[in-house]
N, C-alpha and C. Protein backbone atom coordinates (compact mmCIF):
# COMPACT_ATOMS: atom_id res chain seq x y z
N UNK A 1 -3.34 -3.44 -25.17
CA UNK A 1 -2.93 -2.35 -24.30
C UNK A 1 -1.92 -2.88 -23.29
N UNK A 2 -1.14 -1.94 -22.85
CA UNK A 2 -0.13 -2.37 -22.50
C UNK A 2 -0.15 -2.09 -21.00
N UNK A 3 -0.35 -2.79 -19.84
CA UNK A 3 -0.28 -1.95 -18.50
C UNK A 3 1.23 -1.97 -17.53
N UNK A 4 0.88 -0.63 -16.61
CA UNK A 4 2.13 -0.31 -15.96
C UNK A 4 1.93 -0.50 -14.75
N UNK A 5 2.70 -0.82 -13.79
CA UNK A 5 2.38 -0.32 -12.47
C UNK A 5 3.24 0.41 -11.86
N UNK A 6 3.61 1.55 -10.83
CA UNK A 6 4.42 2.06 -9.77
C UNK A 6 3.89 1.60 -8.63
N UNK A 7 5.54 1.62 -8.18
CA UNK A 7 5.24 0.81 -6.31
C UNK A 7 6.14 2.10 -5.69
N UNK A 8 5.16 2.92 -4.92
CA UNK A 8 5.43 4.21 -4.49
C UNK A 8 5.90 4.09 -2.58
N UNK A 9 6.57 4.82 -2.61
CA UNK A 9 6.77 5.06 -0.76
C UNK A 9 5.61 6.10 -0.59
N UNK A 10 4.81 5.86 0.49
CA UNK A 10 4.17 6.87 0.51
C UNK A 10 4.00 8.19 0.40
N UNK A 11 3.49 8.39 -0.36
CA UNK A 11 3.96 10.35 -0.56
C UNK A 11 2.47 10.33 -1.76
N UNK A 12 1.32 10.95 -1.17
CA UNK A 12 0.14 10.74 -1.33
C UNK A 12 0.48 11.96 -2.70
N UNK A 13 1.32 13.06 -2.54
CA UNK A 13 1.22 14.01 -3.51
C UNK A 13 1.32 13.04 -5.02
N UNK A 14 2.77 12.76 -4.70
CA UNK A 14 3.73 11.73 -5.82
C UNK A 14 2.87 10.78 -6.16
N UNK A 15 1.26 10.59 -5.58
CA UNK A 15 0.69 9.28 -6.28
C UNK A 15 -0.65 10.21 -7.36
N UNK A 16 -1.19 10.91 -6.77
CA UNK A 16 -2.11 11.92 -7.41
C UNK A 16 -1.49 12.61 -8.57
N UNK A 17 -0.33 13.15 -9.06
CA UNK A 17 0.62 13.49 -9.51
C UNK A 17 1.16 12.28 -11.05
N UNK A 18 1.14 11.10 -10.50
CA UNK A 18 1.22 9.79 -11.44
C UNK A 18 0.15 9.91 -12.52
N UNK A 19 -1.41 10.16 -11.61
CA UNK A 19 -2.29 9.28 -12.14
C UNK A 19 -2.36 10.63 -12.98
N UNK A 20 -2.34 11.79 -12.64
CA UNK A 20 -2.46 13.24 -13.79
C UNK A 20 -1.78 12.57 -14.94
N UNK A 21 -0.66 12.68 -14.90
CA UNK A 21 0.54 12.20 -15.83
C UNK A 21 0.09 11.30 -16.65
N UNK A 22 0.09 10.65 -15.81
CA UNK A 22 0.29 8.71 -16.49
C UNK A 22 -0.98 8.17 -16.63
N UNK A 23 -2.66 8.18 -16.77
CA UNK A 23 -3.64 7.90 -16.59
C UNK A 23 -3.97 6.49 -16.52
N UNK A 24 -3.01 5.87 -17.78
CA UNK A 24 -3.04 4.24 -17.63
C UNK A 24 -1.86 3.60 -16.49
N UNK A 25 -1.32 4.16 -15.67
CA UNK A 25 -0.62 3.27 -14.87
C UNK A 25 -1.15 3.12 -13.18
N UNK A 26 -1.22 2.55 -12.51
CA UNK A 26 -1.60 2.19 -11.59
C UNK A 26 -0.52 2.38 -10.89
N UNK A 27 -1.00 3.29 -9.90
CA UNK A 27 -0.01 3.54 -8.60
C UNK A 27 -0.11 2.94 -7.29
N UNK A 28 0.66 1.89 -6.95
CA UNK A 28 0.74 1.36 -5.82
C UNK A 28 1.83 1.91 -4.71
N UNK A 29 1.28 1.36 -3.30
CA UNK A 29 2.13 1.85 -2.23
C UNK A 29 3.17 0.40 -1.63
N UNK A 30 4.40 0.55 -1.52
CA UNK A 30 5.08 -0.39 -0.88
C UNK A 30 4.73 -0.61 0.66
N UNK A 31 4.21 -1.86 0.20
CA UNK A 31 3.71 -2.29 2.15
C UNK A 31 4.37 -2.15 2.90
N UNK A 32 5.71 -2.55 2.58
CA UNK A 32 6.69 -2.62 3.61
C UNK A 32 6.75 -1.33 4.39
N UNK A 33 6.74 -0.37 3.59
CA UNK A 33 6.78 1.37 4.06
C UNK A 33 5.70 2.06 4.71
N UNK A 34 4.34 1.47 4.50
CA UNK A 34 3.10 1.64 4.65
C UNK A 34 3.25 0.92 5.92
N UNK A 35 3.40 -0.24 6.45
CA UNK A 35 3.65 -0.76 7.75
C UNK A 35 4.39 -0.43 8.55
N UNK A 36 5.50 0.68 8.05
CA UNK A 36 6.58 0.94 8.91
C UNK A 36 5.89 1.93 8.97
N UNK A 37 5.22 3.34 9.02
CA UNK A 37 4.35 4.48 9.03
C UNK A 37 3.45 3.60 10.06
N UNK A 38 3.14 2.13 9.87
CA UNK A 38 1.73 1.84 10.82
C UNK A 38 2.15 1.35 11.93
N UNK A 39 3.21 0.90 12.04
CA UNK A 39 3.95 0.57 13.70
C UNK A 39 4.30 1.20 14.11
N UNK A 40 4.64 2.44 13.62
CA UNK A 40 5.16 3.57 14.36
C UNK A 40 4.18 4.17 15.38
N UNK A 41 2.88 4.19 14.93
CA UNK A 41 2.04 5.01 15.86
C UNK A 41 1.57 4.20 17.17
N UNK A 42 1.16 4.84 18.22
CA UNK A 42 0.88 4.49 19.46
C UNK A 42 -0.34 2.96 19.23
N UNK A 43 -0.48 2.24 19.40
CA UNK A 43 -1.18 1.38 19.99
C UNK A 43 -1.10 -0.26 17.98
N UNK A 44 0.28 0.41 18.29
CA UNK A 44 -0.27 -0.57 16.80
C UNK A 44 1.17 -1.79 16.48
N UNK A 45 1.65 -1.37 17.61
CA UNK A 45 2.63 -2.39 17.64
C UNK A 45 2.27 -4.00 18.65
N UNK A 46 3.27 -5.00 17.76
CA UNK A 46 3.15 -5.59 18.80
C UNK A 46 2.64 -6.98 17.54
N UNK A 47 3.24 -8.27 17.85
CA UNK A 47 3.17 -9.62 16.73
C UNK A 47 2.13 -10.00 16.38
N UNK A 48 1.00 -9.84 17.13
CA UNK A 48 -0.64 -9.90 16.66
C UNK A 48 -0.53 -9.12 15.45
N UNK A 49 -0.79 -7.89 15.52
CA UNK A 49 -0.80 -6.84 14.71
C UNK A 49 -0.10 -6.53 13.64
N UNK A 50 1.41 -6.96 13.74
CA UNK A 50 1.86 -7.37 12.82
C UNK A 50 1.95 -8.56 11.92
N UNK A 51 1.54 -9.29 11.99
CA UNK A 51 0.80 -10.63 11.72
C UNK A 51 -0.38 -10.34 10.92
N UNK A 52 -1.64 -9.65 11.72
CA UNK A 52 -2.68 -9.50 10.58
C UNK A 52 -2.51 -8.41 9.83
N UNK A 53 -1.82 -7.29 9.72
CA UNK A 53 -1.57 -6.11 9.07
C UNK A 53 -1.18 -7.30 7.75
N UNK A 54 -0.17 -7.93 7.55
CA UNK A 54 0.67 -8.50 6.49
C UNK A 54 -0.63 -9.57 6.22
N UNK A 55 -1.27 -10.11 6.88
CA UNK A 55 -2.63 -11.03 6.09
C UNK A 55 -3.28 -10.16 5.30
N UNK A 56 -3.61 -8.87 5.42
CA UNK A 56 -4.46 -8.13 4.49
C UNK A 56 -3.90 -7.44 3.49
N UNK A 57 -2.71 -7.58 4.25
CA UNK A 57 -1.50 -7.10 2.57
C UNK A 57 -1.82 -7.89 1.92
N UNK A 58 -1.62 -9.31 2.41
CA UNK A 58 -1.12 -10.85 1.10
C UNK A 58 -2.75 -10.92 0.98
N UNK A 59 -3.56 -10.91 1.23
CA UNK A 59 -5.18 -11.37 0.92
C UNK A 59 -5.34 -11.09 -0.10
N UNK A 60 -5.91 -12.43 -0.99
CA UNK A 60 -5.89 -12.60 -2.41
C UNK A 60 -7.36 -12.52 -2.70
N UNK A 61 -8.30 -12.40 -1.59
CA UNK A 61 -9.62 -12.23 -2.41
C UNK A 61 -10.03 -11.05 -1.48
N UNK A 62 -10.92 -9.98 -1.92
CA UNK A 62 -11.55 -9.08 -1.37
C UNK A 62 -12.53 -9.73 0.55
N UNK A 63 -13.35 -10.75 0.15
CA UNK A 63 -13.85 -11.18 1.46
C UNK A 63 -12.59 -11.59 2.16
N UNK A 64 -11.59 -12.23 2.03
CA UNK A 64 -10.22 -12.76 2.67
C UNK A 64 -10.25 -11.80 3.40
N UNK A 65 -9.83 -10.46 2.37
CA UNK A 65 -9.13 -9.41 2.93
C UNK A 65 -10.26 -8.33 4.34
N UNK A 66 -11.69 -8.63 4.16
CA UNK A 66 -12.51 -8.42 5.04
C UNK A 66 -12.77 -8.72 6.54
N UNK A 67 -12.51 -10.44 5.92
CA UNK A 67 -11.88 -10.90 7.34
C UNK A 67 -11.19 -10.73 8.13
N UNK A 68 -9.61 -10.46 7.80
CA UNK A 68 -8.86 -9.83 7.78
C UNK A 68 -9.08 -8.53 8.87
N UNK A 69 -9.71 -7.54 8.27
CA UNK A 69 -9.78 -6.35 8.59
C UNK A 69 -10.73 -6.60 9.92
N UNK A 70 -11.42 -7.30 9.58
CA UNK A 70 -12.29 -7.44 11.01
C UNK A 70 -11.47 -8.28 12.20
N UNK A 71 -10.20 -9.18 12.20
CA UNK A 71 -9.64 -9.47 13.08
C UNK A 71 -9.02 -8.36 13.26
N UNK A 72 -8.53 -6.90 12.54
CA UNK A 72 -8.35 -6.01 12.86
C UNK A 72 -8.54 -4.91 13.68
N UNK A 73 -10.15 -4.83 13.29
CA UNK A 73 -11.13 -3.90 14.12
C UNK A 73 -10.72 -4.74 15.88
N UNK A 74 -10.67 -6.34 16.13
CA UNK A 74 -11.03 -6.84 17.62
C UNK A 74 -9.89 -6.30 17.78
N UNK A 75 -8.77 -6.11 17.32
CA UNK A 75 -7.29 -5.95 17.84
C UNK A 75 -6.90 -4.27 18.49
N UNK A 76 -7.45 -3.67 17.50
CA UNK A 76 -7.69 -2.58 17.61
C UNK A 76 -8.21 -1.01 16.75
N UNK A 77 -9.67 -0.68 17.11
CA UNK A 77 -10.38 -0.16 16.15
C UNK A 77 -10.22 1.27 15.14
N UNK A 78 -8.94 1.41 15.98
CA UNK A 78 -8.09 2.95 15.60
C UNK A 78 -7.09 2.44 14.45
N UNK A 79 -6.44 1.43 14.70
CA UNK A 79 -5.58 0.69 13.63
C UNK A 79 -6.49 0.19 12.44
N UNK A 80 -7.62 -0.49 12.99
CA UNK A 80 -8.64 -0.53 11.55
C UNK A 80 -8.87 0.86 10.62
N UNK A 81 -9.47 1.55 10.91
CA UNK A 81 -9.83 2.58 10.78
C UNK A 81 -8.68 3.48 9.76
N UNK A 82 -7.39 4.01 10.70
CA UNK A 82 -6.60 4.14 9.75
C UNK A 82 -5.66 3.24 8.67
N UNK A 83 -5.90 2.25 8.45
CA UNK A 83 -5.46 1.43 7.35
C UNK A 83 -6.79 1.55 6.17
N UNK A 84 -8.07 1.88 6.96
CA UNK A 84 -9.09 1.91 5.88
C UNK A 84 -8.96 2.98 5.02
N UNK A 85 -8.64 4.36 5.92
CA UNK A 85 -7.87 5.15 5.00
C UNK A 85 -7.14 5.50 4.11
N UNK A 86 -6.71 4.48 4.39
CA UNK A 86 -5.28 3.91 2.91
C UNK A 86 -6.38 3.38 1.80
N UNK A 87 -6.20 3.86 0.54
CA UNK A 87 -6.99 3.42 -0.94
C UNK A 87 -5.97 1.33 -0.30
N UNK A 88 -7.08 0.14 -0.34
CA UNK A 88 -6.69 -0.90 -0.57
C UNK A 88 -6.27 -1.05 -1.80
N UNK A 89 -6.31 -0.03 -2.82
CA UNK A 89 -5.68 -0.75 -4.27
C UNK A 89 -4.65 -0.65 -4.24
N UNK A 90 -3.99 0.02 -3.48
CA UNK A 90 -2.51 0.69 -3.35
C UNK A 90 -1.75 -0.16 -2.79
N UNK A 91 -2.04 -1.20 -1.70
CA UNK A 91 -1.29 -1.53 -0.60
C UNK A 91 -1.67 -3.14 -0.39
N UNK A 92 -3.23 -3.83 -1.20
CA UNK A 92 -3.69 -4.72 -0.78
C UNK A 92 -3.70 -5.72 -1.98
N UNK A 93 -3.26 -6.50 -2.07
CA UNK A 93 -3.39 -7.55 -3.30
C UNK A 93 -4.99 -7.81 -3.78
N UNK A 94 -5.76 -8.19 -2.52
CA UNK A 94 -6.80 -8.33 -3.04
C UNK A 94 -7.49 -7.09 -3.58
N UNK A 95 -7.27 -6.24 -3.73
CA UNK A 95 -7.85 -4.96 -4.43
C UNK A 95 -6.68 -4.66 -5.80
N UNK A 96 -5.96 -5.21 -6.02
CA UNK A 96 -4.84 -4.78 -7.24
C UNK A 96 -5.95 -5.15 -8.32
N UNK A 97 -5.82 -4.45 -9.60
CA UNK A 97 -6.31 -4.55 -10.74
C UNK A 97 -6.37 -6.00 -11.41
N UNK A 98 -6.82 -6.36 -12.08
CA UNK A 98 -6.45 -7.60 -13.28
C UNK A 98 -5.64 -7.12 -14.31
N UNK A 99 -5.64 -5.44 -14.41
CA UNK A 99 -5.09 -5.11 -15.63
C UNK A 99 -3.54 -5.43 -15.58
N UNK A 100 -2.80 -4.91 -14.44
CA UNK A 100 -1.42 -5.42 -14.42
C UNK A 100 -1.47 -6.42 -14.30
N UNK A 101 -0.54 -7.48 -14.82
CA UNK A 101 -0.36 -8.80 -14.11
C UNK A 101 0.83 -9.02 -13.02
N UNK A 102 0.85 -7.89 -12.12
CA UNK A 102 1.96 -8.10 -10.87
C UNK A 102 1.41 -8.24 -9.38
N UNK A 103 1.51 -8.52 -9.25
CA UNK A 103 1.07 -8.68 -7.65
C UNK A 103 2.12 -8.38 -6.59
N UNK A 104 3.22 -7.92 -6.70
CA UNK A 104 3.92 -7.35 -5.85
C UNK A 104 3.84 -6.33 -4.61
N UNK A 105 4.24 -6.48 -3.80
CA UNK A 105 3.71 -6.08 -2.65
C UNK A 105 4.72 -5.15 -2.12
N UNK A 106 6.05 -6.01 -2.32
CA UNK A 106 7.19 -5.02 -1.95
C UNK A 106 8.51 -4.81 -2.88
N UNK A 107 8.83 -3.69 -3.25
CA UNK A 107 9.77 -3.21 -4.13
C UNK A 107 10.44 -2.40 -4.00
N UNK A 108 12.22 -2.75 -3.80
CA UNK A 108 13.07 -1.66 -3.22
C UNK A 108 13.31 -0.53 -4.78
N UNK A 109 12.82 -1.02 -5.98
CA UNK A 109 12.85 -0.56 -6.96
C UNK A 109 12.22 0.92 -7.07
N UNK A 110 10.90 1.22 -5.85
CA UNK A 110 10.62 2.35 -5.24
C UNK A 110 11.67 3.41 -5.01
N UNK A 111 12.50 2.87 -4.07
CA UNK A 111 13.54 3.58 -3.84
C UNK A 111 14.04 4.54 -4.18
N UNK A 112 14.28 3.66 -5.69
CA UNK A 112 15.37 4.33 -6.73
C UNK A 112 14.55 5.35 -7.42
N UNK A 113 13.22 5.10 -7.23
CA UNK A 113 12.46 5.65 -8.19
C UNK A 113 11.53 7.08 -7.80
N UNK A 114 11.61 7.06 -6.41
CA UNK A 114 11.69 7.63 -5.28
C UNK A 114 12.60 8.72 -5.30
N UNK A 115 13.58 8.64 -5.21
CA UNK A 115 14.89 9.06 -4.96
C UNK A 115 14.86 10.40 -6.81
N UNK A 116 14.69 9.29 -7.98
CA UNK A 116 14.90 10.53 -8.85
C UNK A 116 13.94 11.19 -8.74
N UNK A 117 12.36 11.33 -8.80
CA UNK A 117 11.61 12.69 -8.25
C UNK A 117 12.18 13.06 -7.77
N UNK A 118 12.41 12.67 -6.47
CA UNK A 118 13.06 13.90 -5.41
C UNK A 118 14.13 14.51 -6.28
N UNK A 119 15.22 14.23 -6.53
CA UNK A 119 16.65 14.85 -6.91
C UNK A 119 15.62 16.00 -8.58
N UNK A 120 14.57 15.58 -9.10
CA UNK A 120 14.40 16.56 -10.33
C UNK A 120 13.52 17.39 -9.55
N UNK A 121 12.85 17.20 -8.52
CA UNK A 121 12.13 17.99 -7.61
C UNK A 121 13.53 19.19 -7.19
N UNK A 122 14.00 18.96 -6.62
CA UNK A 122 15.11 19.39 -6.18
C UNK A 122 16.05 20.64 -7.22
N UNK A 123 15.23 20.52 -8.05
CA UNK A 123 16.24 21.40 -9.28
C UNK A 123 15.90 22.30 -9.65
């Protein structure tokens, strides 16, 4: 069997929408975009925070990534909280499948890919 992955900008419709479609491909979210949505909001900026946000991106084992989240919660428990919200399979290495073999985290290849939904959306 052959596996796929998408590395999506957030757009929660466009990922629910995949998995209808596509049942065997795995829809991921580009961190990079997912972090820029998470600095934006009030109390979540700032090099701590950005620092462990990107440890629980790159966290290669599920407890890593726990840890992680719990230097999160001391930092701040509203920023925990909504990142928990986020599916970790989407956004967190240590939650990515075995079935793909990619581990990619960030992909401007989204973009493009991004961009044609929209434009056949658009029609």
């Amino acid at each position: 069997m052959v596996a796929y992955h998408v590395v999506l900008i957030v757009l929660q419709g466009l990922i629910e929408a995949i998995s209808v479609l596509f049942p065997n491909v795995e829809a991921r979210n580009c961190a990079r975009h997912l972090y820029n949505n998470f600095k934006n909001m009030e109390g979540f900026r700032g090099q701590a925070m950005h620092l462990t946000y990107w440890k629980a991106a790159k966290a290669t084992f599920p407890r890593q990534f726990e840890e992680v989240m719990f230097e999160m919660r001391l930092l701040s428990e509203f920023a925990e909280a909504w990142l928990r919200g986020k599916d970790p399979k989407t956004w967190s290495r240590a939650h990515f499948s075995t079935r793909c073999k990619s581990d990619l985290l960030l992909n401007n290849n989204s973009k493009c890919f991004n961009k044609l939904f929209k434009d056949l959306l658009s029609l």
